[in-house]
N, C-alpha and C. Protein backbone atom coordinates (compact mmCIF):
# COMPACT_ATOMS: atom_id res chain seq x y z
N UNK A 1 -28.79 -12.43 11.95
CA UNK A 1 -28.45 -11.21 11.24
C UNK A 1 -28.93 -9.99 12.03
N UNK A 2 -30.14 -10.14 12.23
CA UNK A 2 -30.81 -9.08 13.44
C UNK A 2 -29.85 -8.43 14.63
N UNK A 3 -29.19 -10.07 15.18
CA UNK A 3 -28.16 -9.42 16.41
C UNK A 3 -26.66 -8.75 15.45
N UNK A 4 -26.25 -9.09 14.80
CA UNK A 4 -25.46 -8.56 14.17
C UNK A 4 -25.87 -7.15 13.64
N UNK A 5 -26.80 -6.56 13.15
CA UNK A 5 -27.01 -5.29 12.72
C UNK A 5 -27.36 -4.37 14.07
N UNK A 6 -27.84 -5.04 15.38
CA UNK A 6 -28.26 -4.59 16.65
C UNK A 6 -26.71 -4.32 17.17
N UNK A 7 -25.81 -5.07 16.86
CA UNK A 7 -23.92 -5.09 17.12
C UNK A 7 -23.87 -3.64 16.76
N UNK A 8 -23.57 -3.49 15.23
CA UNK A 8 -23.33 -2.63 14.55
C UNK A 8 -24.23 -1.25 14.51
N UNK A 9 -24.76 -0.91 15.29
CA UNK A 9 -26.15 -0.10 15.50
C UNK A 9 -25.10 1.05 15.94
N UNK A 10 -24.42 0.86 16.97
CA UNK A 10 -24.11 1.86 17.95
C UNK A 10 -22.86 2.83 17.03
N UNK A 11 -22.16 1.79 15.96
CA UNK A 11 -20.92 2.00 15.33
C UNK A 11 -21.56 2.53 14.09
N UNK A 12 -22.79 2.75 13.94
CA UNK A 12 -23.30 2.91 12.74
C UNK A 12 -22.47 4.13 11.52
N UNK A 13 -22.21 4.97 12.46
CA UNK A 13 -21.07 6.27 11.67
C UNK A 13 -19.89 5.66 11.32
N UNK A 14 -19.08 5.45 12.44
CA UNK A 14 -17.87 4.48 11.86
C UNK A 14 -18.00 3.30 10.80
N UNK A 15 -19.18 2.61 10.61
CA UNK A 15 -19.25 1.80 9.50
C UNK A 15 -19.68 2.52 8.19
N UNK A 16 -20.26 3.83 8.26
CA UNK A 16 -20.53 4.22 7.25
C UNK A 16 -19.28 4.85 6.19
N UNK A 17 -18.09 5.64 7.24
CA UNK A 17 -17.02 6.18 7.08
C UNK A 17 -16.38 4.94 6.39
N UNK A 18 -16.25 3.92 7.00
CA UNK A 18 -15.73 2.81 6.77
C UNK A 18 -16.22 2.47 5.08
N UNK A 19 -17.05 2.28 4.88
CA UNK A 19 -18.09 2.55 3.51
C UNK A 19 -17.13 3.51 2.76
N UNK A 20 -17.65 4.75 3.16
CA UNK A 20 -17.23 5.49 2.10
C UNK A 20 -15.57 5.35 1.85
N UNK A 21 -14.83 5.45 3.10
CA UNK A 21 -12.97 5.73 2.44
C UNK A 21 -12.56 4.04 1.58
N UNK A 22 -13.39 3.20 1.91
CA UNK A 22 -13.15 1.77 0.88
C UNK A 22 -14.10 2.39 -0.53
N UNK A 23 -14.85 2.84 -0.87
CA UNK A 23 -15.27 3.55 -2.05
C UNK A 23 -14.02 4.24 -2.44
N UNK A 24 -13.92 5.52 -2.05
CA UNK A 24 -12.29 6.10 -2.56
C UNK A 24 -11.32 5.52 -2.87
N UNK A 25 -10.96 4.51 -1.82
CA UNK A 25 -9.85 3.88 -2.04
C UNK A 25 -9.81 2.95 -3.56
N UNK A 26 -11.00 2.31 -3.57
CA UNK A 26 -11.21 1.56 -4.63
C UNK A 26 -11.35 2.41 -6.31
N UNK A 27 -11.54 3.56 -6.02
CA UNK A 27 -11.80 4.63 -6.85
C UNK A 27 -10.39 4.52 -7.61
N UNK A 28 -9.53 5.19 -6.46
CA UNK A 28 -8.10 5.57 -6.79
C UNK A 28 -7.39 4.93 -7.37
N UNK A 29 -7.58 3.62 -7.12
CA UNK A 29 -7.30 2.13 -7.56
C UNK A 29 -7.82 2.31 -9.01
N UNK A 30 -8.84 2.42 -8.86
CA UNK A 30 -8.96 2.02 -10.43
C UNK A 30 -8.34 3.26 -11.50
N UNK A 31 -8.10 3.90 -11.05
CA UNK A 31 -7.89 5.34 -11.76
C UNK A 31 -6.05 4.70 -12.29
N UNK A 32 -5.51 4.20 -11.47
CA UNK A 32 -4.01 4.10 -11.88
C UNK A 32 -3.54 3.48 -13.27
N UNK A 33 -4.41 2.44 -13.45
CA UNK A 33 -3.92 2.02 -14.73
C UNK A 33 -4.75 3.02 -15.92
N UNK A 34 -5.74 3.97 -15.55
CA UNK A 34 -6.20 4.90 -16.83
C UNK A 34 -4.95 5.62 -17.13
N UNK A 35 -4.33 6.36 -15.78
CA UNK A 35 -3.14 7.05 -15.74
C UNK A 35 -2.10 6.58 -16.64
N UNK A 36 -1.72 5.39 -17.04
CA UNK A 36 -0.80 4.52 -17.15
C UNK A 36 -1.05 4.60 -18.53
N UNK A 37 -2.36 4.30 -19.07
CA UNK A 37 -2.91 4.47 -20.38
C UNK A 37 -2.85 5.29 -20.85
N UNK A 38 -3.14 6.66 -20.25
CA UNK A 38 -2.62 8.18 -20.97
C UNK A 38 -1.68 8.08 -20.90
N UNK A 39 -0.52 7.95 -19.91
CA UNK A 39 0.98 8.40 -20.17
C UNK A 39 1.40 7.20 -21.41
N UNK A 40 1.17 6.74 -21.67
CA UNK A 40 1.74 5.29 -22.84
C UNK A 40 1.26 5.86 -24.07
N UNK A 41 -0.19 6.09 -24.33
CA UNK A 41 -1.17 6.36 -25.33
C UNK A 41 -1.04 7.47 -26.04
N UNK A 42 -1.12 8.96 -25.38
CA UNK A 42 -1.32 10.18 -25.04
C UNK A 42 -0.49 11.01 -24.91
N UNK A 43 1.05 10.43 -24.24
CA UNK A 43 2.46 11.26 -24.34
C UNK A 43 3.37 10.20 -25.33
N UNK A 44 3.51 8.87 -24.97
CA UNK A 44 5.03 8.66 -25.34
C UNK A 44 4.92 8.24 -26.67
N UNK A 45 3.47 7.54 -26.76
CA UNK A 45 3.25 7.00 -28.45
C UNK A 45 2.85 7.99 -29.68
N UNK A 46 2.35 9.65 -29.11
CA UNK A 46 2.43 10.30 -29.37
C UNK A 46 2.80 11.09 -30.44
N UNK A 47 3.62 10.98 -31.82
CA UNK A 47 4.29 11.49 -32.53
C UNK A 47 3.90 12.86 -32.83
N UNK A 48 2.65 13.60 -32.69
CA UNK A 48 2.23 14.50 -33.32
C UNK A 48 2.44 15.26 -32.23
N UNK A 49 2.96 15.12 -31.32
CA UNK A 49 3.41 16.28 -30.61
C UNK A 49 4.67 16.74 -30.20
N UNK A 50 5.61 18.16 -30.01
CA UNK A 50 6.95 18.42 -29.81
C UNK A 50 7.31 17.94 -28.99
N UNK A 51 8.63 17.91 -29.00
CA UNK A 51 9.09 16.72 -28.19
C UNK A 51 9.28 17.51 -26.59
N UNK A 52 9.43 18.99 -26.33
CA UNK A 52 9.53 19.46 -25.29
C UNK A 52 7.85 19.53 -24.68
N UNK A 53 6.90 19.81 -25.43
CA UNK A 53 5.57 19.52 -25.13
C UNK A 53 5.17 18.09 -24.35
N UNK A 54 5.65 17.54 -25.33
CA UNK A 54 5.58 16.30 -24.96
C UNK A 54 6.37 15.53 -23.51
N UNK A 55 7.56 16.28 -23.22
CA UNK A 55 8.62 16.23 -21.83
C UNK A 55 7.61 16.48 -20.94
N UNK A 56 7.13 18.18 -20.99
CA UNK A 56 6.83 18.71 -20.02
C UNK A 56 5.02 17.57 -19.58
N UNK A 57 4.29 17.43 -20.22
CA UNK A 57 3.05 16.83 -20.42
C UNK A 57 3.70 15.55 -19.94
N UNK A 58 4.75 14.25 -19.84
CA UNK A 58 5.61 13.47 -19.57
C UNK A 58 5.17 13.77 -17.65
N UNK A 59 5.92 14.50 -18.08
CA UNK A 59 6.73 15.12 -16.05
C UNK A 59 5.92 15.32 -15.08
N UNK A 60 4.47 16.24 -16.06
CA UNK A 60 3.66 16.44 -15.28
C UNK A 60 2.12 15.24 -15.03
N UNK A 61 1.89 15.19 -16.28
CA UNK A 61 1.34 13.36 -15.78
C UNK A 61 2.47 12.61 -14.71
N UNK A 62 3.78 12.53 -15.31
CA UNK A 62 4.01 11.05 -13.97
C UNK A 62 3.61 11.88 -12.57
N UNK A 63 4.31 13.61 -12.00
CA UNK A 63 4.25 13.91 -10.94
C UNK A 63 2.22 13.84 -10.23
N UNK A 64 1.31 13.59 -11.21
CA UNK A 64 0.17 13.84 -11.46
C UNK A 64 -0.29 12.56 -10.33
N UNK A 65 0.10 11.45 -11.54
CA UNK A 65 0.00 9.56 -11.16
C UNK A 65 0.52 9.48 -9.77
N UNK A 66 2.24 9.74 -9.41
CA UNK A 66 2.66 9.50 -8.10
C UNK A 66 1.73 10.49 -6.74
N UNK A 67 1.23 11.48 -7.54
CA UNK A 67 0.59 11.60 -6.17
C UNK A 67 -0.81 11.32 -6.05
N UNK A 68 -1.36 10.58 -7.31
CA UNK A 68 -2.42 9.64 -6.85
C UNK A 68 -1.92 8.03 -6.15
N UNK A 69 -0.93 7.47 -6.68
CA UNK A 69 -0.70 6.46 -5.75
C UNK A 69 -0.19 6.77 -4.52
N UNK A 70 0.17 8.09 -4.24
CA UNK A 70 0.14 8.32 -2.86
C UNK A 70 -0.69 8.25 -1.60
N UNK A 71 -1.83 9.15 -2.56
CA UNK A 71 -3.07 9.66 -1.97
C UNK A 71 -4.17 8.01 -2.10
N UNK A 72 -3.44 7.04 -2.56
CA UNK A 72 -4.39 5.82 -2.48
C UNK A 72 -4.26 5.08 -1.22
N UNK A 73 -2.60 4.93 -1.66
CA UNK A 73 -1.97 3.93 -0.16
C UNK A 73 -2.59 4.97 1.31
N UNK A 74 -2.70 6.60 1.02
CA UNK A 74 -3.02 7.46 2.74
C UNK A 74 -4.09 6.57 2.55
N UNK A 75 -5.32 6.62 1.95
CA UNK A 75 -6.81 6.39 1.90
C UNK A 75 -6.61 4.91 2.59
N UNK A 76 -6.40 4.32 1.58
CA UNK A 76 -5.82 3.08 2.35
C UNK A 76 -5.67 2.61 3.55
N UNK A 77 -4.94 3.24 4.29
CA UNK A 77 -4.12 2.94 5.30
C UNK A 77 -5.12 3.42 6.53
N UNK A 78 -5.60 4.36 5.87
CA UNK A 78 -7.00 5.19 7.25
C UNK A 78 -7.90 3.72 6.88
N UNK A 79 -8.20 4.10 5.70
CA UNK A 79 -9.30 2.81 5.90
C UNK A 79 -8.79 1.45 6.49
N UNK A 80 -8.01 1.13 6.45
CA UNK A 80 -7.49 -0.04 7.37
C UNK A 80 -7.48 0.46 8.84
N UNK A 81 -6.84 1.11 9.16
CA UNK A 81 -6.66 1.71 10.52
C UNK A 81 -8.52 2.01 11.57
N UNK A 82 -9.43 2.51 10.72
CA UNK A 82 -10.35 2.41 11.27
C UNK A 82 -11.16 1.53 10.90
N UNK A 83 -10.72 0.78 10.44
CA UNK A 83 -11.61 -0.43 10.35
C UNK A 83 -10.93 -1.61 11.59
N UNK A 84 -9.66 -1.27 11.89
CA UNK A 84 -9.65 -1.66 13.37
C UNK A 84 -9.52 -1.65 14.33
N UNK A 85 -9.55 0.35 14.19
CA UNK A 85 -10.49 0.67 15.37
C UNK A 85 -12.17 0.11 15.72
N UNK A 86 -13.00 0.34 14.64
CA UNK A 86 -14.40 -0.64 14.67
C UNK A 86 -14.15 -1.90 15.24
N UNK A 87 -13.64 -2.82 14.28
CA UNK A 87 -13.59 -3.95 14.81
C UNK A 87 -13.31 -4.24 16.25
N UNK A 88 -12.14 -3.67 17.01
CA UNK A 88 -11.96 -3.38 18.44
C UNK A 88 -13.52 -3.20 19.60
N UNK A 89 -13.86 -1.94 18.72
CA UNK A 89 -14.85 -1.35 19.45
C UNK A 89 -15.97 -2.96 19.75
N UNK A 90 -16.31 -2.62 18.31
CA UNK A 90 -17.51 -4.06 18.58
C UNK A 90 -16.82 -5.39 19.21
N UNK A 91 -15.86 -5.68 19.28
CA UNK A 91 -15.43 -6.79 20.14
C UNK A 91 -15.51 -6.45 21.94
N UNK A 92 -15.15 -5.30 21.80
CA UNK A 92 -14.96 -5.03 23.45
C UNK A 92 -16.53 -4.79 23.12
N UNK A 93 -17.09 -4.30 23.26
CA UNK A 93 -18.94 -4.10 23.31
C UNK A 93 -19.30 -5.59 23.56
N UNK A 94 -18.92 -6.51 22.24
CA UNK A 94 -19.24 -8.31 22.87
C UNK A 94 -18.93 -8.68 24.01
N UNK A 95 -17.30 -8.26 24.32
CA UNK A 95 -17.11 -8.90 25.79
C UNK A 95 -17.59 -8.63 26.58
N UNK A 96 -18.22 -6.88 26.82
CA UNK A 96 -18.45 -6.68 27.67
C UNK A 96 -20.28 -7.36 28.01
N UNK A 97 -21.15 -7.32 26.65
CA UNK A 97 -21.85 -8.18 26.98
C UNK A 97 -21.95 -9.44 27.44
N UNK A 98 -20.76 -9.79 27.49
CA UNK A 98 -21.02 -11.99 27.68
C UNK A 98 -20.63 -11.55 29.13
N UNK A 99 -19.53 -10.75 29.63
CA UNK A 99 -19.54 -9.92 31.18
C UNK A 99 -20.53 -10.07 31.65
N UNK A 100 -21.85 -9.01 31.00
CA UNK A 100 -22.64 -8.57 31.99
C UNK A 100 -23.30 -9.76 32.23
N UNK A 101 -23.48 -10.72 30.75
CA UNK A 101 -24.22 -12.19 31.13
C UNK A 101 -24.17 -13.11 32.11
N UNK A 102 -22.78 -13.58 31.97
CA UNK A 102 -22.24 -14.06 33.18
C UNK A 102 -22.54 -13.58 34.71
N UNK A 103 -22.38 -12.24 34.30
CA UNK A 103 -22.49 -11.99 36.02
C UNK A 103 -23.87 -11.90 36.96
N UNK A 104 -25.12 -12.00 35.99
CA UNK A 104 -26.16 -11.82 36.14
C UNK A 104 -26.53 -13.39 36.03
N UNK A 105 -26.19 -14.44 35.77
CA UNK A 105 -25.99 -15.71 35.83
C UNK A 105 -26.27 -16.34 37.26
N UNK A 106 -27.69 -17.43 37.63
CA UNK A 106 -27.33 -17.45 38.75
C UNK A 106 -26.11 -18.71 38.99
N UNK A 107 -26.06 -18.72 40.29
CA UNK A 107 -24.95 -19.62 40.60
C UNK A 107 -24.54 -21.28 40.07
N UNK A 108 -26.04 -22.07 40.49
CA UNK A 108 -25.77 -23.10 39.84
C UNK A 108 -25.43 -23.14 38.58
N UNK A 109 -26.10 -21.93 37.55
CA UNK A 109 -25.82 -21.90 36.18
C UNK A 109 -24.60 -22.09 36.33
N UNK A 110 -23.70 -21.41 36.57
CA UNK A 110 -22.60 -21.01 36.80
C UNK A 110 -21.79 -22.37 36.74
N UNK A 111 -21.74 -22.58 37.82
CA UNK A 111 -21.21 -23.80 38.28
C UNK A 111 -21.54 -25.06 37.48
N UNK A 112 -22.62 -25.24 36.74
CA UNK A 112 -22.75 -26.39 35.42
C UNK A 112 -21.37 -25.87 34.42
N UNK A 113 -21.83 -24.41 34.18
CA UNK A 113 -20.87 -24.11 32.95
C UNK A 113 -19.47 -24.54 33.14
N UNK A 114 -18.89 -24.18 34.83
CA UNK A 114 -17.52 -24.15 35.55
C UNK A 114 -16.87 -25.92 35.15
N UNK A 115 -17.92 -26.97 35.16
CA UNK A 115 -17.84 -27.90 35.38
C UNK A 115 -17.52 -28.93 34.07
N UNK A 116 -19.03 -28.02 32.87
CA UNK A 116 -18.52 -28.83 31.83
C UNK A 116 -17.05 -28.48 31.03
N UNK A 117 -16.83 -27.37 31.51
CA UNK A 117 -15.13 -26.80 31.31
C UNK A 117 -14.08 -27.48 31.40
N UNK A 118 -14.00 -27.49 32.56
CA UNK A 118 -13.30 -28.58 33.56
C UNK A 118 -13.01 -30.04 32.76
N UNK A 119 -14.39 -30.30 32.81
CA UNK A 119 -14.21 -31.82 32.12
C UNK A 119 -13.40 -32.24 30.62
N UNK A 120 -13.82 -30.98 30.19
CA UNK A 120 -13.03 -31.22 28.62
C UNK A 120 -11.59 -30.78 28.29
């Protein structure tokens, strides 16, 4: 776990970002079906209110909702997107460590490793 948090050390901002836009995202998420509940609850089951009141309050909740499921899928989509940018990052950071390993490797090492390769 140690080398894994020593991984993640350098990316430490990007994992935090990473943190927070999956918070939002999950936020937004949950917010859609409240949306769904007012417009059902609140406008259409409604009787005690005029019916043009009730249109306009209609129109402007749904235009309200669609641009929260908008603004979920953007959140979304960043948070996916840099989460593999991260992931990238810390992979090339691995390779480039097992690189430097290898090359600092002396020879016979080398050549055991070359060998039990080979064989399998």
């Amino acid at each position: 776990m140690r080398e894994y948090v020593r991984w993640l050390r350098p990316n430490a901002g990007a994992v935090a970002v990473l943190f927070l836009l999956a918070l939002v995202a999950a936020g937004l998420q949950m917010a859609e079906p409240l949306f769904l509940r007012f417009i059902v609850d609140r406008v259409l089951l409604n009787t005690h209110l005029e019916r043009t009141y009730r249109f306009r309050l209609l129109n402007t909740a749904g235009m309200v909702f669609l641009a929260l499921i908008v603004a979920s899928n953007l959140v979304s989509a960043l948070r996916e997107y840099r989460q593999r940018l991260v992931n990238n990052r810390i992979t090339i950071a691995l390779r480039r460590a097992l690189y430097e390993r290898l090359l600092n490797l002396p020879m016979p090492k080398l050549w055991d490793i070359s060998v039990r390769f080979a064989d399998t």
